[in-house]
Protein backbone atom coordinates (compact mmCIF):
# COMPACT_ATOMS: atom_id res chain seq x y z
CA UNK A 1 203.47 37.52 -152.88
CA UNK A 2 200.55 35.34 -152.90
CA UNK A 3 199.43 32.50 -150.59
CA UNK A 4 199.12 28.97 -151.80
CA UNK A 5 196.18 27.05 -150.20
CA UNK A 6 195.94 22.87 -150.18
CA UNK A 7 192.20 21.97 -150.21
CA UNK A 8 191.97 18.56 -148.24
CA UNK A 9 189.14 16.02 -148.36
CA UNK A 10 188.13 16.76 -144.36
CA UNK A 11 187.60 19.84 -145.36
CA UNK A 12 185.02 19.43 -147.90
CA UNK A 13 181.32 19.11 -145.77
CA UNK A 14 178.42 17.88 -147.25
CA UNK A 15 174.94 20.93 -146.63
CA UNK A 16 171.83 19.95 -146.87
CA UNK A 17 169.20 22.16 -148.08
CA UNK A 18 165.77 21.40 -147.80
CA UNK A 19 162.95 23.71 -148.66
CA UNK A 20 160.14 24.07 -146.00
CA UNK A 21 157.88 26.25 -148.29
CA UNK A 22 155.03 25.82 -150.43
CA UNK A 23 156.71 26.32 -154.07
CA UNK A 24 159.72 25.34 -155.19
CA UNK A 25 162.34 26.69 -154.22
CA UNK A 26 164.72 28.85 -156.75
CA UNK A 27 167.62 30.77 -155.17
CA UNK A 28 168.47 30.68 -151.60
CA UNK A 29 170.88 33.07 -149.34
CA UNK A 30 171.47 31.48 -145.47
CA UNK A 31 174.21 31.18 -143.01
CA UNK A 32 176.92 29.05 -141.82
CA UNK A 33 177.79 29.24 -138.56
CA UNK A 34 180.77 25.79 -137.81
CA UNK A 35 181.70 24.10 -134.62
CA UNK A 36 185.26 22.31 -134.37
CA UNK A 37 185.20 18.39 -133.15
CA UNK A 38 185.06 19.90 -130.00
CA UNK A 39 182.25 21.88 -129.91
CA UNK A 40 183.88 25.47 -130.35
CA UNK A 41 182.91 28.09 -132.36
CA UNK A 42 184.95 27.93 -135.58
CA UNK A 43 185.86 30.60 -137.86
CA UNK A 44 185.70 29.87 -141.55
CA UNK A 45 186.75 32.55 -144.52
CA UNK A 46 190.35 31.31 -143.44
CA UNK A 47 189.62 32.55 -139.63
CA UNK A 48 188.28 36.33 -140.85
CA UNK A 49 184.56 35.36 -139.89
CA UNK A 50 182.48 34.31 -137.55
CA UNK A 51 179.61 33.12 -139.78
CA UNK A 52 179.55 32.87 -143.65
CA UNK A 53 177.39 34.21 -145.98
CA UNK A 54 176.41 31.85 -148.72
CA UNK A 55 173.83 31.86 -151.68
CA UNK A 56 172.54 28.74 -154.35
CA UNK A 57 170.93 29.93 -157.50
CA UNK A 58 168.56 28.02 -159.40
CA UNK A 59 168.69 25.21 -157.15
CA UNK A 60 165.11 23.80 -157.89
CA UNK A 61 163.86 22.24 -154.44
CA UNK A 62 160.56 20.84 -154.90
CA UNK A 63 158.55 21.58 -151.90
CA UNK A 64 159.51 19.24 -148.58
CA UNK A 65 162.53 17.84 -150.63
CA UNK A 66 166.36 18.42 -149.95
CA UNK A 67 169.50 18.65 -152.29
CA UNK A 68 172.66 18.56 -150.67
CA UNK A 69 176.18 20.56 -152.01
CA UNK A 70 179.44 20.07 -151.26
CA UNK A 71 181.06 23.01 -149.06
CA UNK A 72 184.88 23.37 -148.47
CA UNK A 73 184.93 25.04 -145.60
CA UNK A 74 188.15 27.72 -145.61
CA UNK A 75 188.50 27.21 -142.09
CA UNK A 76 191.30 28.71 -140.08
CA UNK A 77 194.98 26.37 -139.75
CA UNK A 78 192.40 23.58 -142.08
CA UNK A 79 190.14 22.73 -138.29
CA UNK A 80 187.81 20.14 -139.20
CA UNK A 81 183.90 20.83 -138.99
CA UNK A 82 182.62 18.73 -136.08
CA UNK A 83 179.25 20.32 -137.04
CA UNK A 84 177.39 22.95 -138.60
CA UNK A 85 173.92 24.87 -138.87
CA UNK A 86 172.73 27.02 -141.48
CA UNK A 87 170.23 30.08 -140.86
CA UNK A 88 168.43 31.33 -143.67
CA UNK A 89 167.90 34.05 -144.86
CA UNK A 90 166.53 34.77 -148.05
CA UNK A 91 164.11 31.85 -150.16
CA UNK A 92 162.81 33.06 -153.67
CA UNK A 93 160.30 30.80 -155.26
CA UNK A 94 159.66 29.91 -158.48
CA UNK A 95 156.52 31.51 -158.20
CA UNK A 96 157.23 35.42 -156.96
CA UNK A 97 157.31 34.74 -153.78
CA UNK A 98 160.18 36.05 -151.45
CA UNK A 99 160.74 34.97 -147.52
CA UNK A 100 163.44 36.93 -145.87
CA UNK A 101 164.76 37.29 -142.43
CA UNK A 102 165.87 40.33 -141.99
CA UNK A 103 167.40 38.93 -138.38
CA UNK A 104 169.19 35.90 -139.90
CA UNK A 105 172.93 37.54 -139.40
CA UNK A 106 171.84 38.46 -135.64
CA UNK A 107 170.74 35.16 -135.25
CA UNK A 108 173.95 33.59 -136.86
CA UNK A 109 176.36 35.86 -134.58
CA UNK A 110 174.62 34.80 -131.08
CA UNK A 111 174.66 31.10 -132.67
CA UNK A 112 178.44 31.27 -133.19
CA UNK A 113 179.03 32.30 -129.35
CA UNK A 114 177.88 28.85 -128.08
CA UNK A 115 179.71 25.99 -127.27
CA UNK A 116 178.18 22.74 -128.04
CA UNK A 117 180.09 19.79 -126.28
């Protein structure tokens, strides 16, 4: 027996990327920790996380520009996003270089037990 999910337009968020490095920017891994219209923590994955893990390949982000992506957010009994942050992780450049944080998902986990009101 399988589930059948309805995708509504609330929950569909628009995420900004923007690249703060010198190069441009290639493939990215970060973050999403959500907040309900509320201010509580919100899980997404359909309610099995606490923060989700996301990557964009070949994105091309000159250096000091953004691109932003649609993101349907999964989130538990379809909550609405009131807001959102992302914490990266991983940046590859065009050019070789790599920036990782290898304390991005700490980060993300102590981020998802605040309330913002």
């Amino acid at each position: 027996e399988g589930n059948l999910y309805f995708i509504s337009k609330d929950l569909l968020e628009k995420l900004s990327l923007k690249n703060n490095g010198n190069g441009t920017l290639k493939d990215a891994e970060f973050y999403i920790i959500a907040w309900d219209k509320n201010g509580y923590p919100l899980k997404l994955d359909f309610g099995r996380q606490d923060c989700l893990k996301m990557s964009a390949n070949q994105i091309n982000i000159l250096s000091g520009e953004s691109k932003e992506y649609v993101w349907t957010t999964y989130s538990f009994n379809n909550e609405e996003v009131g807001q959102y942050e992302i914490v990266p992780y991983k940046a590859e450049f065009y050019d070789g270089t790599v920036w990782e944080d290898d304390n991005a998902e700490d980060k993300a986990k102590e981020l998802f037990k605040e309330v913002r009101n």
